[in-house]
C-alpha atoms as a PDB file:
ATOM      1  CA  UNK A   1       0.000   0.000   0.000  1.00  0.00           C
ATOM      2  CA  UNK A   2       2.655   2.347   0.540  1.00  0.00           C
ATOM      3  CA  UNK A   3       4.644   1.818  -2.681  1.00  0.00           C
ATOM      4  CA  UNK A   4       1.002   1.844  -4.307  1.00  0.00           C
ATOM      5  CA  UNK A   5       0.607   6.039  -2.284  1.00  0.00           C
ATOM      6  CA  UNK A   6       4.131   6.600  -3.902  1.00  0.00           C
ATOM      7  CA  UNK A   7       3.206   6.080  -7.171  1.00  0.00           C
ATOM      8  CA  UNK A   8       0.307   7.422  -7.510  1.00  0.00           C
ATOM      9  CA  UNK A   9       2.224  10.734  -5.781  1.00  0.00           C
ATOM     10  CA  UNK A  10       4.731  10.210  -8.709  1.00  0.00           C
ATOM     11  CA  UNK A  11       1.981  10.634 -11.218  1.00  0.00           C
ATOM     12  CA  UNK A  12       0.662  13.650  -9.417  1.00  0.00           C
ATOM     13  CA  UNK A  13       3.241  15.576  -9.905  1.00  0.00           C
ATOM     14  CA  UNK A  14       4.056  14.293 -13.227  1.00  0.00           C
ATOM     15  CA  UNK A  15       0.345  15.310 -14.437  1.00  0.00           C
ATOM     16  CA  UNK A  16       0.851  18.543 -12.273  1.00  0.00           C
ATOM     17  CA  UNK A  17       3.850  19.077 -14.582  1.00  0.00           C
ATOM     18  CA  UNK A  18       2.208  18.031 -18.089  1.00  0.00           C
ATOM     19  CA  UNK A  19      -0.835  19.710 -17.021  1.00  0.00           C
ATOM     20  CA  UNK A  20      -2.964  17.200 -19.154  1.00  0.00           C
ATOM     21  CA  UNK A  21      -6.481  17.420 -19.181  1.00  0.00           C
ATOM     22  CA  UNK A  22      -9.034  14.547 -19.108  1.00  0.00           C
ATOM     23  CA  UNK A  23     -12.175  15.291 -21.580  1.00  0.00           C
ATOM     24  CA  UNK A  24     -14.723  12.065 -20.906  1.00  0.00           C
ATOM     25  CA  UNK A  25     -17.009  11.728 -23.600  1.00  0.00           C
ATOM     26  CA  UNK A  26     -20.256   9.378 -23.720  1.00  0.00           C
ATOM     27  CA  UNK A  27     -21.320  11.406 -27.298  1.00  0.00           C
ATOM     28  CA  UNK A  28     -19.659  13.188 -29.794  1.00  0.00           C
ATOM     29  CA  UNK A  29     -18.816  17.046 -29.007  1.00  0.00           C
ATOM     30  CA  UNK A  30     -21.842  19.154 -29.993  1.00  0.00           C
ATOM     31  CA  UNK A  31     -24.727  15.910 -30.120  1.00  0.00           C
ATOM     32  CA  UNK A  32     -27.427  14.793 -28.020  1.00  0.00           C
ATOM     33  CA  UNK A  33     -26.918  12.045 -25.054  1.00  0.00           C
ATOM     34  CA  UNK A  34     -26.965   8.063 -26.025  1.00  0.00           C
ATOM     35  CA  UNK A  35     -27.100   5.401 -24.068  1.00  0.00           C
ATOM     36  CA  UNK A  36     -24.865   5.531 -21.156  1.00  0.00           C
ATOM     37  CA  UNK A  37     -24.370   3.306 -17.932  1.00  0.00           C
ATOM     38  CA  UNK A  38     -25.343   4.936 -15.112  1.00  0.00           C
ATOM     39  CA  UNK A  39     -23.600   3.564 -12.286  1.00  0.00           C
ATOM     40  CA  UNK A  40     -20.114   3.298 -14.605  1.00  0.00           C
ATOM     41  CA  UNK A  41     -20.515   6.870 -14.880  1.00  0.00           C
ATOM     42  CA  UNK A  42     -21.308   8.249 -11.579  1.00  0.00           C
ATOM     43  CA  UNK A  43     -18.384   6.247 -10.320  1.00  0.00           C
ATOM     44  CA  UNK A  44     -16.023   7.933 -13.107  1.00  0.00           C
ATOM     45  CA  UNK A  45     -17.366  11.548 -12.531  1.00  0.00           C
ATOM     46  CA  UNK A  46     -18.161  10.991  -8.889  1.00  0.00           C
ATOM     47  CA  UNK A  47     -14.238   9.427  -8.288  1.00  0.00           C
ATOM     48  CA  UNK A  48     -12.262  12.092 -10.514  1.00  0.00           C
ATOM     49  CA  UNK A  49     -14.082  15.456  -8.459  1.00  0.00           C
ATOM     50  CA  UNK A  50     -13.278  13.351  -5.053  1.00  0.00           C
ATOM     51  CA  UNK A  51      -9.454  13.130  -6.269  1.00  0.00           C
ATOM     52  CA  UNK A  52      -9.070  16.975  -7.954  1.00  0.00           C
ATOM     53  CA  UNK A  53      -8.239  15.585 -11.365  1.00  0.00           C
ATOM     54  CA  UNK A  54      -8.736  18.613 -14.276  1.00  0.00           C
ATOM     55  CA  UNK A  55     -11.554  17.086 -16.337  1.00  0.00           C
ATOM     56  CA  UNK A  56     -14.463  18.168 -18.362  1.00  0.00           C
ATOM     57  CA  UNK A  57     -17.169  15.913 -19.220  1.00  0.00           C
ATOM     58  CA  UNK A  58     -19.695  16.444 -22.626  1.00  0.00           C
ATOM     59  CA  UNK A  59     -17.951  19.343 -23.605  1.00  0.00           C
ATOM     60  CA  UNK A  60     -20.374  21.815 -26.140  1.00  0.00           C
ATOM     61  CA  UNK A  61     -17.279  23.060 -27.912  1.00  0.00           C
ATOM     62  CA  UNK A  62     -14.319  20.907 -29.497  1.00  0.00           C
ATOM     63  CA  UNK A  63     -12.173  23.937 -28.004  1.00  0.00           C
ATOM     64  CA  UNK A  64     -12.967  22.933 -24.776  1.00  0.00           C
ATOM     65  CA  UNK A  65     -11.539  19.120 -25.576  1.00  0.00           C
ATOM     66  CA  UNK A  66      -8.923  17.979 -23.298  1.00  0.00           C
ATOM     67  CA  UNK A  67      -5.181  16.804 -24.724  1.00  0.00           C
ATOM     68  CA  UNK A  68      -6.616  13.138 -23.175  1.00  0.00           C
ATOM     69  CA  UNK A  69      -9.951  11.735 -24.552  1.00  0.00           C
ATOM     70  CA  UNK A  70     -11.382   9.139 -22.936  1.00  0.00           C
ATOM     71  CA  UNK A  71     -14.542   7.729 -25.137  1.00  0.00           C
ATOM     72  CA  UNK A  72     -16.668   5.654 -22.358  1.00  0.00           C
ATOM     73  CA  UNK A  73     -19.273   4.940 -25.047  1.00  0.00           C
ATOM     74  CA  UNK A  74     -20.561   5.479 -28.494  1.00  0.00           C
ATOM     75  CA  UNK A  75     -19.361   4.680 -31.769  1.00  0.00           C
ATOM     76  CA  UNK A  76     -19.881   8.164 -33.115  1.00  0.00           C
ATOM     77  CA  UNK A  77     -17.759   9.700 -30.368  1.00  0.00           C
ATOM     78  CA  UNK A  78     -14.973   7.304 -31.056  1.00  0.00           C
ATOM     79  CA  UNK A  79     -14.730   8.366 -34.880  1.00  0.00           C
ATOM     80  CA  UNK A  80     -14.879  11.849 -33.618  1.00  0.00           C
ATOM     81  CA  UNK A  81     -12.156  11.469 -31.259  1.00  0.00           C
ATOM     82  CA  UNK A  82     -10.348   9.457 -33.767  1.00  0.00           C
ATOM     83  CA  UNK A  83      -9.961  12.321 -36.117  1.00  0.00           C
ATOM     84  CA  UNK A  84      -8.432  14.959 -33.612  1.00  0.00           C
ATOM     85  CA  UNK A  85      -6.205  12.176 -32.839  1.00  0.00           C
ATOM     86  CA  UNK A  86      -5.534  12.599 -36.463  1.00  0.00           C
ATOM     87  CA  UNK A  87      -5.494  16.357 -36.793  1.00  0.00           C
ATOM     88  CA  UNK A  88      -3.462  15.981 -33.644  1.00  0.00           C
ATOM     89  CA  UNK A  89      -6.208  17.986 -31.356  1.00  0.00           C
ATOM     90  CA  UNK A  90      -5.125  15.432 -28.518  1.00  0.00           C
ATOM     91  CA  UNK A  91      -2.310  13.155 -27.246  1.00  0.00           C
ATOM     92  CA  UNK A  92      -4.097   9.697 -26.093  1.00  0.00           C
ATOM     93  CA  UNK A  93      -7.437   8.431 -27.374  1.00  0.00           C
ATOM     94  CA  UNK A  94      -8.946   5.899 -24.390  1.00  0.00           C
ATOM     95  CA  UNK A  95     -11.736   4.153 -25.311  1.00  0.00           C
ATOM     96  CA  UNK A  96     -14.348   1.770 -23.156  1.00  0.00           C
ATOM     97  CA  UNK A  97     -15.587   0.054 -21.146  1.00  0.00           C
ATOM     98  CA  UNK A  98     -18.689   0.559 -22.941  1.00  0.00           C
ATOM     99  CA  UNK A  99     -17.766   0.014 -26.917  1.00  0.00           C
ATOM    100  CA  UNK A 100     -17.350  -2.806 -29.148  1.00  0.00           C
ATOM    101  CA  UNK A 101     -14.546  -1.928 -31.575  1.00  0.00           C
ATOM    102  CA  UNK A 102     -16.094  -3.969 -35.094  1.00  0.00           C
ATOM    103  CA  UNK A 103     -14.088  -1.952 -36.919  1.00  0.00           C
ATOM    104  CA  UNK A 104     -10.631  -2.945 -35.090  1.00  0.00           C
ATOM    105  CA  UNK A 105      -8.466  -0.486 -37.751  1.00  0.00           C
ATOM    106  CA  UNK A 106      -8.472   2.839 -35.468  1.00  0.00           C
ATOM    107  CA  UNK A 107      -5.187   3.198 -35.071  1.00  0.00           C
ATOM    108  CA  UNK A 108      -4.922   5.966 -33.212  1.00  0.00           C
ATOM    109  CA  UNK A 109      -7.025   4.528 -30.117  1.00  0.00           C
ATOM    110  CA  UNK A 110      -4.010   4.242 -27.819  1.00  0.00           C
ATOM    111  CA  UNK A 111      -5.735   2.165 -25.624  1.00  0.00           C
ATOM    112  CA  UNK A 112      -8.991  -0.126 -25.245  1.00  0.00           C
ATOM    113  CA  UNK A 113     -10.420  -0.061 -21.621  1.00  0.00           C
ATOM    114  CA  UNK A 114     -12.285  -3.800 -20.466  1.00  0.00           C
ATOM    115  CA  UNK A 115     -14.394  -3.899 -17.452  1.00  0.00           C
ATOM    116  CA  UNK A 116     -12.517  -7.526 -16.447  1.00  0.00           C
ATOM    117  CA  UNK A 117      -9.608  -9.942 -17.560  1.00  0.00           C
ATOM    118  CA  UNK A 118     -11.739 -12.627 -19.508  1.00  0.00           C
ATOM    119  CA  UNK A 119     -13.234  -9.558 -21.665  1.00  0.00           C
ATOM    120  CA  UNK A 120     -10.027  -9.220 -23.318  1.00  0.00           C
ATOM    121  CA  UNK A 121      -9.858 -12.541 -24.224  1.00  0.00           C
ATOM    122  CA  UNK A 122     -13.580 -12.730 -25.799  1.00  0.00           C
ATOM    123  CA  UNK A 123     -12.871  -9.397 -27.637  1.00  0.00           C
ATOM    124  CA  UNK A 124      -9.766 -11.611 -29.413  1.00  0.00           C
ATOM    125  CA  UNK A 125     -12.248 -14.442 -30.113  1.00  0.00           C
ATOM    126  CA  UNK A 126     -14.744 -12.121 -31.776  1.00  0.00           C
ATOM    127  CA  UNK A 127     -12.890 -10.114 -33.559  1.00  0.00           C
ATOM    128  CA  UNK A 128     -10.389 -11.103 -36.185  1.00  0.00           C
ATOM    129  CA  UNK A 129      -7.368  -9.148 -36.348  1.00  0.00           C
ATOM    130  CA  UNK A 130      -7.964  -7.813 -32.990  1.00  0.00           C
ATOM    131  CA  UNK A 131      -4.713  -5.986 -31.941  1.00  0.00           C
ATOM    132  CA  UNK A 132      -5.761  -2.755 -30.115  1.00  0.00           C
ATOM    133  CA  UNK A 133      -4.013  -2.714 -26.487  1.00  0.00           C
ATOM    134  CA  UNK A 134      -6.069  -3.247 -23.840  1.00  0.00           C
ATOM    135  CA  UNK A 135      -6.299  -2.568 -20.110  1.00  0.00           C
ATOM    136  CA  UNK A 136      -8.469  -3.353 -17.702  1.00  0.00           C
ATOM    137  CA  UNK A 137     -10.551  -0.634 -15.804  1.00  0.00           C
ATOM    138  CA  UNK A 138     -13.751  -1.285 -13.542  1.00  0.00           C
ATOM    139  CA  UNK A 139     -16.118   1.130 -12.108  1.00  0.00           C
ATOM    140  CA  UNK A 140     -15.970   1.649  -8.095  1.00  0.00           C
ATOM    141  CA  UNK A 141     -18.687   1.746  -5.941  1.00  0.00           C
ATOM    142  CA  UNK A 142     -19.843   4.595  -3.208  1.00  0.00           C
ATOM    143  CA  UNK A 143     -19.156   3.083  -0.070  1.00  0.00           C
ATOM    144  CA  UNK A 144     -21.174   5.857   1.645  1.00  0.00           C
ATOM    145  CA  UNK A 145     -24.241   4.996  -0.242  1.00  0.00           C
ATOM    146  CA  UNK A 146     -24.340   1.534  -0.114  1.00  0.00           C
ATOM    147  CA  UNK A 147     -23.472   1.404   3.636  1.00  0.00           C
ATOM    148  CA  UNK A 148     -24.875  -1.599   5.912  1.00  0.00           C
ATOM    149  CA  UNK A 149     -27.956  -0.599   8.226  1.00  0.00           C
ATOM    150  CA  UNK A 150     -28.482  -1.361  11.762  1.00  0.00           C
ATOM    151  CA  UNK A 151     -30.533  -3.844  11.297  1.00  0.00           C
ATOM    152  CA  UNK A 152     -28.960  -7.378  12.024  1.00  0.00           C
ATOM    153  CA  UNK A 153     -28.969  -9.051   8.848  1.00  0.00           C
ATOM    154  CA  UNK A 154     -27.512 -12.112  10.023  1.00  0.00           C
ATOM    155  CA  UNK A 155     -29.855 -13.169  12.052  1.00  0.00           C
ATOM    156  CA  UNK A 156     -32.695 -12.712   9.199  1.00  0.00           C
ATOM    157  CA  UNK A 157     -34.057 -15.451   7.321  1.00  0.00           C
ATOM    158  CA  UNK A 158     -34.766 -13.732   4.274  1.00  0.00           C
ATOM    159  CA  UNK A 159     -32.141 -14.051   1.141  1.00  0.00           C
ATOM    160  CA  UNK A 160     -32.038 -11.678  -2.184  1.00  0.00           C
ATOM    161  CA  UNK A 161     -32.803 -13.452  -5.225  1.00  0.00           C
ATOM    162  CA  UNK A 162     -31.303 -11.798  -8.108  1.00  0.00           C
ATOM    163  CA  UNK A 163     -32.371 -13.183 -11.278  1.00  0.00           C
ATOM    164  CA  UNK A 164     -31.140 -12.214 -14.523  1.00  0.00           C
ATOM    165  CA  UNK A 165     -31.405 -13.822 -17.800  1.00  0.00           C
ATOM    166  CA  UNK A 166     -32.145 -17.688 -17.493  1.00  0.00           C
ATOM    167  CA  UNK A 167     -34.748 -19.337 -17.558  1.00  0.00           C
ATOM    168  CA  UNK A 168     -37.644 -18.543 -14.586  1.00  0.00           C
ATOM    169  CA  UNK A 169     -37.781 -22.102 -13.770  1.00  0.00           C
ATOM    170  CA  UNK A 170     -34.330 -22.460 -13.021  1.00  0.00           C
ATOM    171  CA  UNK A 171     -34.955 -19.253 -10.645  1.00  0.00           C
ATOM    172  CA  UNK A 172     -38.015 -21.383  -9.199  1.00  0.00           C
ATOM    173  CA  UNK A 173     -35.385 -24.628  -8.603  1.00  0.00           C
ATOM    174  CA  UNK A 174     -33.055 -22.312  -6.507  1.00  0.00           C
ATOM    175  CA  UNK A 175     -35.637 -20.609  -4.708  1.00  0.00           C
ATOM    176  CA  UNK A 176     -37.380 -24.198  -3.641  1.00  0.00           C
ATOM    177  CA  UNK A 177     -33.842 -25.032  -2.701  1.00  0.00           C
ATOM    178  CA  UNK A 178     -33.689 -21.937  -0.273  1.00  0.00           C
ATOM    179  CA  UNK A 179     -37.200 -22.719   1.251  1.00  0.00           C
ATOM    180  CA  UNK A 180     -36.031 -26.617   1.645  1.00  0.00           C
ATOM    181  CA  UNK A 181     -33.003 -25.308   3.667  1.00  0.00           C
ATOM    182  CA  UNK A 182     -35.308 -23.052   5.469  1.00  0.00           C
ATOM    183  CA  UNK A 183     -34.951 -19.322   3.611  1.00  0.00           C
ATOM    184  CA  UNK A 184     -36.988 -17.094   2.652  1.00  0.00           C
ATOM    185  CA  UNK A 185     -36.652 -16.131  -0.572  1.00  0.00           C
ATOM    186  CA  UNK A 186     -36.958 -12.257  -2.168  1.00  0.00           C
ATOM    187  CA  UNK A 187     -36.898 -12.321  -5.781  1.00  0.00           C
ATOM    188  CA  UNK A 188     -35.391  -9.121  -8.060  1.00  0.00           C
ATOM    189  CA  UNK A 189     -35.787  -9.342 -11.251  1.00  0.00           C
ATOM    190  CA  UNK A 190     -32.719  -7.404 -13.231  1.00  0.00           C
ATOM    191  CA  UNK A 191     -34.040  -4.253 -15.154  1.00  0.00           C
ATOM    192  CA  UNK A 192     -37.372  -4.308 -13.009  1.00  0.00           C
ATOM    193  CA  UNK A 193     -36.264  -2.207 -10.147  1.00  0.00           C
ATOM    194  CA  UNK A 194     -34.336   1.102  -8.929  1.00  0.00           C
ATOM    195  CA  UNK A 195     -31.518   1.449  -6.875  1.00  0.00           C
ATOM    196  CA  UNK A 196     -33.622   2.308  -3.595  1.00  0.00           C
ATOM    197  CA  UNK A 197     -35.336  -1.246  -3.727  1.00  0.00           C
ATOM    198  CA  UNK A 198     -32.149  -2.620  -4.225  1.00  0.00           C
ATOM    199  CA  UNK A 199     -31.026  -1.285  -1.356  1.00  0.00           C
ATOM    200  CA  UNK A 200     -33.833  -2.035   0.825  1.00  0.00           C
ATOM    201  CA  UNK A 201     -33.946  -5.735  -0.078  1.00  0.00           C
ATOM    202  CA  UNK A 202     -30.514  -6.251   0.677  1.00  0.00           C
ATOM    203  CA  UNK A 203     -30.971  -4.801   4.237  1.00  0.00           C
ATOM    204  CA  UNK A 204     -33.157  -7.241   4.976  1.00  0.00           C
ATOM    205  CA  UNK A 205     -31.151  -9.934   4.005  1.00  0.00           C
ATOM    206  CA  UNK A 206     -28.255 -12.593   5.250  1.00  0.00           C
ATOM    207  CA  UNK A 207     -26.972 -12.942   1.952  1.00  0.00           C
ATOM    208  CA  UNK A 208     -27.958 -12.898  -1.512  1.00  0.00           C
ATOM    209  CA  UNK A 209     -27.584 -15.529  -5.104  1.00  0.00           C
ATOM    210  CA  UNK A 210     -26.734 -14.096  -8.458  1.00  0.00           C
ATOM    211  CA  UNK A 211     -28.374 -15.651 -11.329  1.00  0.00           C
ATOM    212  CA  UNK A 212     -26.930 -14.387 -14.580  1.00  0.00           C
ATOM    213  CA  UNK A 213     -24.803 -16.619 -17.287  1.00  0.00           C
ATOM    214  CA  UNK A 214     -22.329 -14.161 -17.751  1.00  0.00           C
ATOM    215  CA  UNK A 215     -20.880 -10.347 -16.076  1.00  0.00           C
ATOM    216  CA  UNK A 216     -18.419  -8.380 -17.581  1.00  0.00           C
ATOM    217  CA  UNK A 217     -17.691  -6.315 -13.824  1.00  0.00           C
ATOM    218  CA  UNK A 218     -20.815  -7.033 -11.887  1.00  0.00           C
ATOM    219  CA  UNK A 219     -21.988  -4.011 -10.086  1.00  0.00           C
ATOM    220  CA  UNK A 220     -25.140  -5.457  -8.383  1.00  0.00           C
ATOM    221  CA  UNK A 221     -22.241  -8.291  -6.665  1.00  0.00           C
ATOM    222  CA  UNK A 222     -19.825  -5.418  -5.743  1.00  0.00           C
ATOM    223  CA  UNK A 223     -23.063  -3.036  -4.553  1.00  0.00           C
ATOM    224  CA  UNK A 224     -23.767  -5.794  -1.949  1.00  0.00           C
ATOM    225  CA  UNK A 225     -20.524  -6.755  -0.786  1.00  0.00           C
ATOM    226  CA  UNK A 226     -20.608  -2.741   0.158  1.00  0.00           C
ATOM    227  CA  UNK A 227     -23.695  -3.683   1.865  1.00  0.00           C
ATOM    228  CA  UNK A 228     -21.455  -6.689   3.368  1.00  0.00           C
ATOM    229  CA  UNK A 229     -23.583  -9.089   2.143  1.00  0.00           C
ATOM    230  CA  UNK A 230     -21.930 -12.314   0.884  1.00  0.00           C
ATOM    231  CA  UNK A 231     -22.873 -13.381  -2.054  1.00  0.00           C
ATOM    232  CA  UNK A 232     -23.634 -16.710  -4.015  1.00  0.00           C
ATOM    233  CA  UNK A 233     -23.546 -16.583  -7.818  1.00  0.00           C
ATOM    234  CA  UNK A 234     -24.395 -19.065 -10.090  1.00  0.00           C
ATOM    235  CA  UNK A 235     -21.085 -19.391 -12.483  1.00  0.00           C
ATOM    236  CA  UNK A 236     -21.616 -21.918 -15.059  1.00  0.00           C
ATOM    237  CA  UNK A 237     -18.694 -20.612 -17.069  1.00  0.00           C
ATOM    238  CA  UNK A 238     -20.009 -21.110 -20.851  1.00  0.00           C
ATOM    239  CA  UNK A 239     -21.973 -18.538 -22.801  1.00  0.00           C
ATOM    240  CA  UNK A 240     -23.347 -19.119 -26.251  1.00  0.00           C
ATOM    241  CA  UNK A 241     -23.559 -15.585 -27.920  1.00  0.00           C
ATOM    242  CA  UNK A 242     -22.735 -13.859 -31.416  1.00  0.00           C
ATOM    243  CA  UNK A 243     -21.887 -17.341 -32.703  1.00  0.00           C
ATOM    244  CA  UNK A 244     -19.612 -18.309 -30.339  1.00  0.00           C
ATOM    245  CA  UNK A 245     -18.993 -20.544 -27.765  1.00  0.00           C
ATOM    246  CA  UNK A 246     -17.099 -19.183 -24.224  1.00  0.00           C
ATOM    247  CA  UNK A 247     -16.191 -21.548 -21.590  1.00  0.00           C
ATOM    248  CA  UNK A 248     -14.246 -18.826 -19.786  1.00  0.00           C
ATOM    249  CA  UNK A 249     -16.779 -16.032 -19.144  1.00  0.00           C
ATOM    250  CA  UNK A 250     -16.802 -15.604 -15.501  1.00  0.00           C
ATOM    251  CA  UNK A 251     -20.505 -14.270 -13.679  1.00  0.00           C
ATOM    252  CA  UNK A 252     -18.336 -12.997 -10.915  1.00  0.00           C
ATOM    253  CA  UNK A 253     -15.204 -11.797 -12.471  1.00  0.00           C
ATOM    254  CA  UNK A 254     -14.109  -9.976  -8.918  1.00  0.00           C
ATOM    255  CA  UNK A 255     -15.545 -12.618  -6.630  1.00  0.00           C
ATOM    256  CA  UNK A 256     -13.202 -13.490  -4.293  1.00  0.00           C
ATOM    257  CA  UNK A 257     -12.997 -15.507  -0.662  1.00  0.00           C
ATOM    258  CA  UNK A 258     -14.082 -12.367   1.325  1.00  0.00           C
ATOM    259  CA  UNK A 259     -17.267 -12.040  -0.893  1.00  0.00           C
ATOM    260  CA  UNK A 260     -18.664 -14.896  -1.527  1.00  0.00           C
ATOM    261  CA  UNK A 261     -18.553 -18.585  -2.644  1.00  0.00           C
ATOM    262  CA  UNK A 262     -19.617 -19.693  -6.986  1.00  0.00           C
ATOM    263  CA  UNK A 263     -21.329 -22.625  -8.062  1.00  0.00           C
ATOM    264  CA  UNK A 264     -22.060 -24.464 -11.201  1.00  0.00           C
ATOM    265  CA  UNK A 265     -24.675 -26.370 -10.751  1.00  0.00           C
ATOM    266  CA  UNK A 266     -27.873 -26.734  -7.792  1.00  0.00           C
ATOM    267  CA  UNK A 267     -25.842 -30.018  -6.332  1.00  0.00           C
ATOM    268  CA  UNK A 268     -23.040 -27.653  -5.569  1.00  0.00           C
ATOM    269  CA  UNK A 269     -25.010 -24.962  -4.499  1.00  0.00           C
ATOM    270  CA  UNK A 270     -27.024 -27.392  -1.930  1.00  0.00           C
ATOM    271  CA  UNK A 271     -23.521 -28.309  -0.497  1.00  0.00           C
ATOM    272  CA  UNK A 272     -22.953 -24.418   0.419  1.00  0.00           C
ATOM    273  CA  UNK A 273     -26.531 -24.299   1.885  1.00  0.00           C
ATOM    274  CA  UNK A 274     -25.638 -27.064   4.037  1.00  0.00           C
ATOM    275  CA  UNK A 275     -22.202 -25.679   5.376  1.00  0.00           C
ATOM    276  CA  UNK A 276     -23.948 -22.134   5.417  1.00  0.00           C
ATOM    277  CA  UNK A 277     -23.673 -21.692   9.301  1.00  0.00           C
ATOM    278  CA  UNK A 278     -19.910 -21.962   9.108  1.00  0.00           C
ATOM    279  CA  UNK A 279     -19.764 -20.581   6.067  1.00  0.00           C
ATOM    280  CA  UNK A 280     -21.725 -17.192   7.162  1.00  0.00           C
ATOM    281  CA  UNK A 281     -19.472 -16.188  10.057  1.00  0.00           C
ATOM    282  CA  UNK A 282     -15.803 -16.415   7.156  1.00  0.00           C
ATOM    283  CA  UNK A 283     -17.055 -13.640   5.043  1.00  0.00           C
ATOM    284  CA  UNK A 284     -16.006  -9.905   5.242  1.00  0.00           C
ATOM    285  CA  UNK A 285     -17.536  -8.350   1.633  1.00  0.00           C
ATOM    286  CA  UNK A 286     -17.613  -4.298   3.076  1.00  0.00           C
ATOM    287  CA  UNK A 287     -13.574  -4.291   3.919  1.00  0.00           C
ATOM    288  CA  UNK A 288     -12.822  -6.084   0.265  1.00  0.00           C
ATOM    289  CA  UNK A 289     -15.160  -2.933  -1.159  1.00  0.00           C
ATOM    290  CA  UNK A 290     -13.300  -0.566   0.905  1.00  0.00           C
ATOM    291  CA  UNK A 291      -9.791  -1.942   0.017  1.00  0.00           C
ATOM    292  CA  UNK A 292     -10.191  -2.933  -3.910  1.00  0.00           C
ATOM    293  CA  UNK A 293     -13.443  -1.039  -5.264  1.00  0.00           C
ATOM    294  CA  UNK A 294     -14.225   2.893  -3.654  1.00  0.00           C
ATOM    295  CA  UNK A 295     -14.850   5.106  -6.189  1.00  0.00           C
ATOM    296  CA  UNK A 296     -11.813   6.670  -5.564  1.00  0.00           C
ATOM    297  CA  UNK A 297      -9.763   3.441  -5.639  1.00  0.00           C
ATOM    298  CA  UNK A 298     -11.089   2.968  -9.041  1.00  0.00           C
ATOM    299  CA  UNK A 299     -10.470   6.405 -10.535  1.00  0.00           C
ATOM    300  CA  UNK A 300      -6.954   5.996  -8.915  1.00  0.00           C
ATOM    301  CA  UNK A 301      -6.657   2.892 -10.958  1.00  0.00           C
ATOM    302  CA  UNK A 302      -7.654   5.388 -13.745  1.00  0.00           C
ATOM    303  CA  UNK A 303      -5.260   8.234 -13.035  1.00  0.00           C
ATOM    304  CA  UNK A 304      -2.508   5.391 -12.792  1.00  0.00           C
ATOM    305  CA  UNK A 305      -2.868   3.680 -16.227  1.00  0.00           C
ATOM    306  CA  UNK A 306      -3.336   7.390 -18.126  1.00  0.00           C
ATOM    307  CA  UNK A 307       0.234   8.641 -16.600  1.00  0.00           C
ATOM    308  CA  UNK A 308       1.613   5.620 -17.321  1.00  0.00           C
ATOM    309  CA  UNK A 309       0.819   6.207 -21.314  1.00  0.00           C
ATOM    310  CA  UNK A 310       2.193   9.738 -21.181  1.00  0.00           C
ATOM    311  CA  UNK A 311       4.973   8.629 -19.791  1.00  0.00           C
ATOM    312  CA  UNK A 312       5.668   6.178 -22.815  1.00  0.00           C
ATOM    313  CA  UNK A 313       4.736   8.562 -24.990  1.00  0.00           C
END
């Protein structure tokens, strides 16, 4: 941890000396808003005003565009920032974790953000040719938000459900299995709720199941672990999509021993019901949030990666 304060000191005062500016972009400059994920975002924005880094988000004017571009999402903002890479308007072009580069030939992206490791790997598998450097870079979560209430959760009965994209009878199977073992079962179904309900439900709970084939971070996992709640997520490692077969696609890319326990199918996850008592008691998600994932840990991570490519440059 100290040599990790160091550096990031060492970039400080390198960026103080270069006096680069960040521009984030989610459009092109001078265009209305797409698509954008909100919680990625917040954490970006939210992370780079807690840490005093220059920055300007959605600029209106291409004057106002920063030497560094960072292109979070949007295939029209990438071929925009592409060409004052071009005209030499900026130094780096960043672009992700939100964009799927089909046309791989950009050149001038410096580098190509992922959310997780196995990302990477599925980008090469998709896309022929595929040579654009990557890094990885995942959103943080605000650990003052998604703070555990007083209310005991371990002695509760209830358990957060949080079902994705199989099947609803599988969903059924696991939430017999919970009743079986004596839980009570609170179903969420992903897309059908806000971030208060969210919340609520896993206050009331001693611990929650994922049920979703494939995550390329997982911010519902890491929002719970915040909430220290373990978690329990169905990882069947294989995913069938865009013609492809991936046997390496993770539903919990940043699960770890503090967080939670994976399973692969409801045999295995009947053997962690069983040992849940002892199991329970082992798990400390909040202090893996607040030592790998703060928004501010993550923009850090950010900061970090950026100096280093303007120092190779």
């Amino acid at each position: 941890m100290q040599f990790y304060n160091l550096f990031f000191l060492f970039c400080f005062i390198c960026n103080f000396l270069n006096g680069w500016k960040l521009t984030v972009m989610t459009r092109p400059v001078g265009k209305n808003f797409p698509w954008e994920h909100k919680a990625v975002m917040r954490s970006l924005l939210q992370g780079l005003q807690k840490i005093d880094i220059p920055f300007n988000y959605n600029p209106h004017n291409i004057t106002d565009i920063g030497d560094v571009v960072m292109v979070v999402s949007c295939e029209d903002a990438v071929k925009q920032a592409v060409n004052f890479k071009k005209n030499g308007r900026i130094k780096k072009l960043l672009v992700g974790p939100f964009f799927v580069p089909h046309q791989v030939n950009y050149k001038e992206i410096d580098l190509f953000f992922v959310p997780s490791e196995p990302v990477i790997r599925m980008c090469s598998d998709m896309l022929a040719n595929f040579s654009i450097r990557c890094a990885v870079w995942y959103a943080g979560i605000d650990e003052k938000y998604w703070m555990p209430t007083i209310f005991n959760y371990q002695k509760s009965k209830d358990v957060l459900v949080y079902w994705k994209n199989e099947e609803e009878q599988f969903c059924k199977q696991v939430e017999n299995l919970l009743r079986r073992y004596g839980w009570n079962p609170k179903r969420i179904k992903y897309g059908n709720y806000n971030i208060q309900q969210y919340k609520k439900v896993l206050s009331e709970c001693s611990f929650a199941v994922f049920l979703s084939r494939s995550e390329s971070q997982g911010m519902a996992l890491a929002e719970a672990w915040a909430m220290d709640i373990p978690t329990f997520p169905w990882n069947p490692m294989l995913l069938h999509a865009f013609g492809h077969s991936f046997d390496y696609i993770s539903s919990c890319p940043y699960l770890t021993s503090a967080t939670g326990i994976s399973w692969k199918n409801i045999l295995d996850f009947e053997s962690i019901l069983k040992s849940l008592d002892k199991l329970l008691p082992t798990f400390s998600p909040r202090n893996w949030v607040l030592e790998n994932m703060t928004d501010e840990i993550s923009v850090r991570l950010l900061v970090e990666i950026i100096e280093r490519e303007l120092w190779l440059s």
